[in-house]
N, C-alpha and C. Protein backbone atom coordinates (compact mmCIF):
# COMPACT_ATOMS: atom_id res chain seq x y z
N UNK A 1 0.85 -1.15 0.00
CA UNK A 1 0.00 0.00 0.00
C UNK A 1 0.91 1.24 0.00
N UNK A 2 0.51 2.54 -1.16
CA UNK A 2 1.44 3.41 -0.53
C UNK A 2 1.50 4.28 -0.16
N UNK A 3 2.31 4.83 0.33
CA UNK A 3 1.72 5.84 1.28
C UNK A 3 2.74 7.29 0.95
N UNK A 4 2.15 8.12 0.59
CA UNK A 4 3.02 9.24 -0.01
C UNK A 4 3.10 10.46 1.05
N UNK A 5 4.61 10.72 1.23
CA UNK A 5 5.36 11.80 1.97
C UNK A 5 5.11 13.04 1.37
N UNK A 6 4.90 13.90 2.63
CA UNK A 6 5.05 15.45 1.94
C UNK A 6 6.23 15.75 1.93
N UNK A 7 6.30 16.68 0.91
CA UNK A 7 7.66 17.17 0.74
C UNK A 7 8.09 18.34 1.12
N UNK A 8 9.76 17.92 1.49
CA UNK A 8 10.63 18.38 2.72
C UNK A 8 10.21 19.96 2.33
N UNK A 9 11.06 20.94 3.09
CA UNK A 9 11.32 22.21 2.93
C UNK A 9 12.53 22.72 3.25
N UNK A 10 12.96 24.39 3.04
CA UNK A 10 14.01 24.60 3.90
C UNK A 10 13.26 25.98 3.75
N UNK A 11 14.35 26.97 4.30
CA UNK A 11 14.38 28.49 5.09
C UNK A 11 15.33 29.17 5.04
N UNK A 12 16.02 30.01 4.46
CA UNK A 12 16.76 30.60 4.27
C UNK A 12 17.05 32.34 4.81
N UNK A 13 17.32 32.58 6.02
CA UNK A 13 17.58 34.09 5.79
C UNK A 13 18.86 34.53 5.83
N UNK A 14 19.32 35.92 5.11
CA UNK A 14 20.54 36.24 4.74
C UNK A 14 20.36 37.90 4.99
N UNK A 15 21.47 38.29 5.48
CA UNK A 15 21.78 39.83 6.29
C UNK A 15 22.75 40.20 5.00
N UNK A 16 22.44 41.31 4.23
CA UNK A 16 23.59 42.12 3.39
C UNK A 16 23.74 43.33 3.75
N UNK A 17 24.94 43.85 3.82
CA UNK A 17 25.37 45.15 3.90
C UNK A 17 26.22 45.89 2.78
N UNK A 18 26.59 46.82 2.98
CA UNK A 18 27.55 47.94 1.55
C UNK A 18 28.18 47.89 2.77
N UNK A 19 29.60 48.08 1.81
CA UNK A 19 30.91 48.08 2.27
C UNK A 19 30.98 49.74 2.03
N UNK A 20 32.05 50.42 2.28
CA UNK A 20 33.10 51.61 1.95
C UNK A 20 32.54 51.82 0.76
N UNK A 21 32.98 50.96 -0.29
CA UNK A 21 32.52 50.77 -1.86
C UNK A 21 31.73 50.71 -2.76
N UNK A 22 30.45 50.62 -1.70
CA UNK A 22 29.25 50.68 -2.11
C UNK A 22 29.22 49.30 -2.70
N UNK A 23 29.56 48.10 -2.42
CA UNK A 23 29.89 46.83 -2.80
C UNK A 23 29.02 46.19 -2.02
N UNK A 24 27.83 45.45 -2.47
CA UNK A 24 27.09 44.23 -1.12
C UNK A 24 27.73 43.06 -0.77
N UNK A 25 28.07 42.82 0.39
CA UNK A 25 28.45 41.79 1.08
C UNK A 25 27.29 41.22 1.81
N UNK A 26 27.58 39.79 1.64
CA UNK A 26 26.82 39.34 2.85
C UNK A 26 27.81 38.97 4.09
N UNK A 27 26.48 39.61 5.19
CA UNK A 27 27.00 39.66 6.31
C UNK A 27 26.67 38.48 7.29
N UNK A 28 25.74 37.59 7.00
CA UNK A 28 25.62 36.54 7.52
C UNK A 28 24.54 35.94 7.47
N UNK A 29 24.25 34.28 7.49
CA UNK A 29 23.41 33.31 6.40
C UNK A 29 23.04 32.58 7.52
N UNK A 30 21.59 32.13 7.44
CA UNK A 30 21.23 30.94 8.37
C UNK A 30 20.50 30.08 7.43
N UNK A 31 20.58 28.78 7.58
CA UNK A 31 19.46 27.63 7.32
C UNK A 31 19.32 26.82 8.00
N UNK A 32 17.94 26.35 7.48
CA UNK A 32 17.29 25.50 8.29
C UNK A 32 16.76 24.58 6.88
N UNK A 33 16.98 23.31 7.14
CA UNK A 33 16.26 22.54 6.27
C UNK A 33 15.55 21.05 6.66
N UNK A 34 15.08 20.61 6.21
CA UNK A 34 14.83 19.12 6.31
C UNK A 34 16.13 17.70 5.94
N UNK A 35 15.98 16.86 6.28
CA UNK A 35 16.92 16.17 5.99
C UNK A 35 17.21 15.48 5.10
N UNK A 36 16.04 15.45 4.04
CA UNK A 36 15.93 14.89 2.97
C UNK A 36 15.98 16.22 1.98
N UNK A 37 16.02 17.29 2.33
CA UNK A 37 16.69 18.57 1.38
C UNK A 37 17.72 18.66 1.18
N UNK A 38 18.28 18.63 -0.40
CA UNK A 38 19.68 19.54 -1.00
C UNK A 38 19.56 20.40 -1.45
N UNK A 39 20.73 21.34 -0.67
CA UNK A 39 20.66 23.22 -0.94
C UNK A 39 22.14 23.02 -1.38
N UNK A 40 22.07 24.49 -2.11
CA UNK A 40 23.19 24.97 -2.46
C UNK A 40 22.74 26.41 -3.19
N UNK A 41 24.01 27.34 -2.80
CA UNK A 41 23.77 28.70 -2.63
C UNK A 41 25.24 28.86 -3.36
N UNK A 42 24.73 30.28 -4.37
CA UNK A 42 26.26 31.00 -4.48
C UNK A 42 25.96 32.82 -4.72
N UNK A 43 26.93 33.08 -3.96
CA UNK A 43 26.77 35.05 -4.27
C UNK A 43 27.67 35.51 -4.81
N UNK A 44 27.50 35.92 -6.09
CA UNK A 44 28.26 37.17 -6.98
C UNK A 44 27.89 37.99 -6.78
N UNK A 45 28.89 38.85 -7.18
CA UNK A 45 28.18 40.29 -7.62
C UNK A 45 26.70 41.37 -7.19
N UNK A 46 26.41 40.56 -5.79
CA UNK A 46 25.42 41.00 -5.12
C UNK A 46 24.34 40.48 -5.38
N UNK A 47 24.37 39.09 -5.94
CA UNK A 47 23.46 38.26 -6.06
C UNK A 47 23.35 36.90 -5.57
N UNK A 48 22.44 36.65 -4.92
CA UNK A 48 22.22 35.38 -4.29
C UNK A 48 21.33 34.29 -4.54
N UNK A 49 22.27 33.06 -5.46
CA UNK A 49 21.06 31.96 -6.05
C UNK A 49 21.27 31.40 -5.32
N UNK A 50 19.90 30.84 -4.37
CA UNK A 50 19.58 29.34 -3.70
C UNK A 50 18.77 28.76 -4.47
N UNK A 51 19.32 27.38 -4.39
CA UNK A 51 18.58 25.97 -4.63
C UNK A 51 18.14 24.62 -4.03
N UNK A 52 17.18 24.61 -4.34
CA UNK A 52 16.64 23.46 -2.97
C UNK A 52 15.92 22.35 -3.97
N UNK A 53 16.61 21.50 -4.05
CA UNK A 53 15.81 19.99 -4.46
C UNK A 53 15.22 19.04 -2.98
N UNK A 54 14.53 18.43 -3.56
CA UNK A 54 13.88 16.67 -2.95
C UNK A 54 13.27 15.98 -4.00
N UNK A 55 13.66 15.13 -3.38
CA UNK A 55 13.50 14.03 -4.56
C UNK A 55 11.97 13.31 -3.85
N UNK A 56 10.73 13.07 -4.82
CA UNK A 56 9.41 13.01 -3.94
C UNK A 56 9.78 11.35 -3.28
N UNK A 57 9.28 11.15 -2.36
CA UNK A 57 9.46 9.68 -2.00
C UNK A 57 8.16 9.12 -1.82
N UNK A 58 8.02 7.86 -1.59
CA UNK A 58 7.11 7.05 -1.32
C UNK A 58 7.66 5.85 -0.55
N UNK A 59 6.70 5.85 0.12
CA UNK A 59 7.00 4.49 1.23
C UNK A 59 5.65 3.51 0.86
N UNK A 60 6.50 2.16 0.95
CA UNK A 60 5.38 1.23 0.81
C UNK A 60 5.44 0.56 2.11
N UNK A 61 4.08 0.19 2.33
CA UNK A 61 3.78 -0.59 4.19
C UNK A 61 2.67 -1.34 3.76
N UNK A 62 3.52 -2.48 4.26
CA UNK A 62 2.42 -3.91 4.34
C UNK A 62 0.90 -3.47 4.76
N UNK A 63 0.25 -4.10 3.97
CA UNK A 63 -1.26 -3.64 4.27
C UNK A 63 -1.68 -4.93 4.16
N UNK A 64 -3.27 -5.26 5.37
CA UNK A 64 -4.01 -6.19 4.78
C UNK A 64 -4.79 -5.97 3.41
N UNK A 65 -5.77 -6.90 3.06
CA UNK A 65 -6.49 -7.10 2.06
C UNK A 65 -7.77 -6.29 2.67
N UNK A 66 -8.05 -5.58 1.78
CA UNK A 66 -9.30 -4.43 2.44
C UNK A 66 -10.65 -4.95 1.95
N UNK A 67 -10.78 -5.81 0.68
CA UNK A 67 -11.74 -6.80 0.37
C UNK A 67 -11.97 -7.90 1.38
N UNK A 68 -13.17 -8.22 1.63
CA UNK A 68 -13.22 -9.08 2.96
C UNK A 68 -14.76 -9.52 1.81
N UNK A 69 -14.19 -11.59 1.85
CA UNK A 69 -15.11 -12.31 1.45
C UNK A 69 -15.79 -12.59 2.13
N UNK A 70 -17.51 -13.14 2.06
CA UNK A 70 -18.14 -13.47 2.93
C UNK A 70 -19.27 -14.31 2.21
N UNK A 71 -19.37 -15.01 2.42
CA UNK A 71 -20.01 -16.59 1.39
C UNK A 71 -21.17 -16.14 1.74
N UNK A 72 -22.01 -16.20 0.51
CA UNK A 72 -23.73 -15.97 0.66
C UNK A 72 -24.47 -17.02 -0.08
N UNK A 73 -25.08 -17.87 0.50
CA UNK A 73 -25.87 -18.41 -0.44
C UNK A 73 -26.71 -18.34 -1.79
N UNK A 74 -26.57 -18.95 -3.04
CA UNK A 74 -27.39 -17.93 -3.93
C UNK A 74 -28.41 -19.33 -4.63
N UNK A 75 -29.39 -19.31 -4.79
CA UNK A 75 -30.41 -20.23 -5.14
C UNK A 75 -30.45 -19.95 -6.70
N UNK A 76 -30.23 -21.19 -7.38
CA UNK A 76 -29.90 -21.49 -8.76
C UNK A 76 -30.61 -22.39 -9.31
N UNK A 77 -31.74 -21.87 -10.18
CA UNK A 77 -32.61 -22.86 -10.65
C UNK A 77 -31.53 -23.56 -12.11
N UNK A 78 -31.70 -25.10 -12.01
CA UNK A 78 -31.18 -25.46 -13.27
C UNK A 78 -31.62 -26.19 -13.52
N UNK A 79 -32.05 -25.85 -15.36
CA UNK A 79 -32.54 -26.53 -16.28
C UNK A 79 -31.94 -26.96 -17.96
N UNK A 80 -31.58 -28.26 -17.25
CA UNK A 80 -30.87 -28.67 -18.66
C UNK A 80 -31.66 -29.33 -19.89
N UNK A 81 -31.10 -28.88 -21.25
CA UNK A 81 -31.99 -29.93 -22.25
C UNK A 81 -33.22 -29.55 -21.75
N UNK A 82 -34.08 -28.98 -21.96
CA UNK A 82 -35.65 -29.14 -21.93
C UNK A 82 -36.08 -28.63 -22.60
N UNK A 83 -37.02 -30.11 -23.19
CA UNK A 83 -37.71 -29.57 -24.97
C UNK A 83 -38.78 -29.09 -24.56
N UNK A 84 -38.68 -28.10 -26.01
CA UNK A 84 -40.14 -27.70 -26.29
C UNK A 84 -40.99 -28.04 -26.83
N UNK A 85 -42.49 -27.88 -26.63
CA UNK A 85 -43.29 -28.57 -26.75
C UNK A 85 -43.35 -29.20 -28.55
N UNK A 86 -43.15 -28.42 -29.47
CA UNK A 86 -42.66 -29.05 -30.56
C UNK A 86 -41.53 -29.89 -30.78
N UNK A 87 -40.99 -29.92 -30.08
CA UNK A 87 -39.47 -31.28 -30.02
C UNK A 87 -40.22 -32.46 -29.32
N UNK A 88 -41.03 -32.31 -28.29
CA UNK A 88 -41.67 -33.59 -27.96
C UNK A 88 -42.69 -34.13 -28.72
N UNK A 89 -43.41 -32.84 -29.57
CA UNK A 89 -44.18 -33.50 -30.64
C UNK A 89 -43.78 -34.27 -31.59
N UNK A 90 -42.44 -34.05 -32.36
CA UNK A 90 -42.16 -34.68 -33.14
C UNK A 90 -41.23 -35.97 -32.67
N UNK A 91 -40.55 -35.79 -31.58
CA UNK A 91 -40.18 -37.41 -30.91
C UNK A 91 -41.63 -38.34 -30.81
N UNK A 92 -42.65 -37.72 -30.18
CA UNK A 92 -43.87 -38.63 -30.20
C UNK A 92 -44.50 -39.37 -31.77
N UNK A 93 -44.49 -38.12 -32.62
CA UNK A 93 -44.83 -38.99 -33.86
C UNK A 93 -43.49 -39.44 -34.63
N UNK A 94 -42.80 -39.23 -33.97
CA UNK A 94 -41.35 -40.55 -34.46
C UNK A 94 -41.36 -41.85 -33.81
N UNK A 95 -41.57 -41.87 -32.72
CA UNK A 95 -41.72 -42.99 -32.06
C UNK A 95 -43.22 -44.13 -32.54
N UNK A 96 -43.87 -43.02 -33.18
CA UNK A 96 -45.54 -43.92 -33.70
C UNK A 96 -45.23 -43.90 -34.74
N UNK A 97 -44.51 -43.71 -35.99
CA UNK A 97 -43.90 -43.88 -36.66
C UNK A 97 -43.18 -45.09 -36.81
N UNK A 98 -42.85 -45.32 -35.90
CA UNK A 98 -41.50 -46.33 -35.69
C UNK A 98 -41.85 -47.61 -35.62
N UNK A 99 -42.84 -47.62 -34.62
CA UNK A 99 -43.73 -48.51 -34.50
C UNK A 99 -44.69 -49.34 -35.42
N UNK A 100 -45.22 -48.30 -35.76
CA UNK A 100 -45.88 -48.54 -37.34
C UNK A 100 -45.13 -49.53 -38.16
N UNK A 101 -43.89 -48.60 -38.48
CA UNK A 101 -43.11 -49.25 -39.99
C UNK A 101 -42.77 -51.03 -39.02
N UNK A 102 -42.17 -50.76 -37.83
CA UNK A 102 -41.98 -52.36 -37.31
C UNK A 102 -43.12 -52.88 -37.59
N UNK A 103 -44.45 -52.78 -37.26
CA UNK A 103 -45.41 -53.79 -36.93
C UNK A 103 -45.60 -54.23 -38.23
N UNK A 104 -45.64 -53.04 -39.74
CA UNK A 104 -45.62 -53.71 -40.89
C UNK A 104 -45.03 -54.37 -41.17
N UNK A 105 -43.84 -54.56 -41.04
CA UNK A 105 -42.62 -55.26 -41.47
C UNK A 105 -42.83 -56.46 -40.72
N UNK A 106 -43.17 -56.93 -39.54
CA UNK A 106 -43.25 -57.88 -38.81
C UNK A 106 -44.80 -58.67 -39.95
N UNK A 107 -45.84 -57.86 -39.91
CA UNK A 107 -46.54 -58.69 -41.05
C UNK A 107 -46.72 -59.26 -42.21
N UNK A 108 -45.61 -58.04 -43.16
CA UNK A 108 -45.49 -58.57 -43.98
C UNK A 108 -44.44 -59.76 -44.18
N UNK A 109 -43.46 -60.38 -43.12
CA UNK A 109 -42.54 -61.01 -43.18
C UNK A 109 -43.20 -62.12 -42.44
N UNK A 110 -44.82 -62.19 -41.81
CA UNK A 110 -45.16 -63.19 -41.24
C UNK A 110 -45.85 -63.60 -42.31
N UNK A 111 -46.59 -63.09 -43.18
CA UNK A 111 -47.69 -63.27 -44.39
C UNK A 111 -46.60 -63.79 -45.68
N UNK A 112 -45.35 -63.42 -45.98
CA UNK A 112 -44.49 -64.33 -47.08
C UNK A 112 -44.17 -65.81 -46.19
N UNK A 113 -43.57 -65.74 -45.04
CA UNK A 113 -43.49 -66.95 -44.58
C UNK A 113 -44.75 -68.18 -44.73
N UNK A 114 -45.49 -67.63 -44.38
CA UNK A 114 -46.95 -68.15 -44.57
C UNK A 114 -47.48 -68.72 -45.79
N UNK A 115 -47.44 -67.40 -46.94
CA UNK A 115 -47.09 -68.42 -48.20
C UNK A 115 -46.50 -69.60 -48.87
N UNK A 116 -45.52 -69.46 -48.66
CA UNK A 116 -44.25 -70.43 -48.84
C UNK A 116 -44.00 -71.78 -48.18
């Protein structure tokens, strides 16, 4: 799980003065930063660049599973194969059909025997 850090800071104050020369000096620098801050400072010519990076971080921490199963019963009608009423019609007159052509066949093969 992760869990995202705010990011660091720092603080910078700086005292300048003129010299004789009318030249700015600095007269003295404080910081304060975080520990995951990189600074770096330079003064020319009466100018003062600071720079402050962090790099963003993220921390990952074992987490449980926040889905939580819980078995429910569910009632399931099932119906397999089941004809319709025209599929049983025509198995029924297949089957009387069937019957038929046997019982002929059984007579006419009792009625040549018979002849003969």
């Amino acid at each position: 799980m992760p869990v995202y850090l705010s990011p660091d800071s720092a603080l910078l104050t700086a005292l300048f003065e003129c010299d004789s020369t009318n030249q700015v000096v600095l007269r003295q620098m404080e910081e304060w930063k975080g520990k995951s801050m990189e600074t770096g400072w330079s003064f020319e010519n009466g100018r003062l660049d600071y720079q402050a990076k962090t790099a963003p971080d993220t921390v990952y921490l074992p987490g449980q599973d926040s889905i939580i199963y819980v078995p429910q019963p569910v009632e399931i009608k099932v119906e397999v194969n089941r004809l319709t009423w025209g599929q049983e019609a025509w198995i029924r007159v297949g089957k009387a059909l069937s019957a038929l052509m046997a019982g002929l066949l059984i007579f006419i093969l009792i009625k040549k025997r018979l002849k003969t």
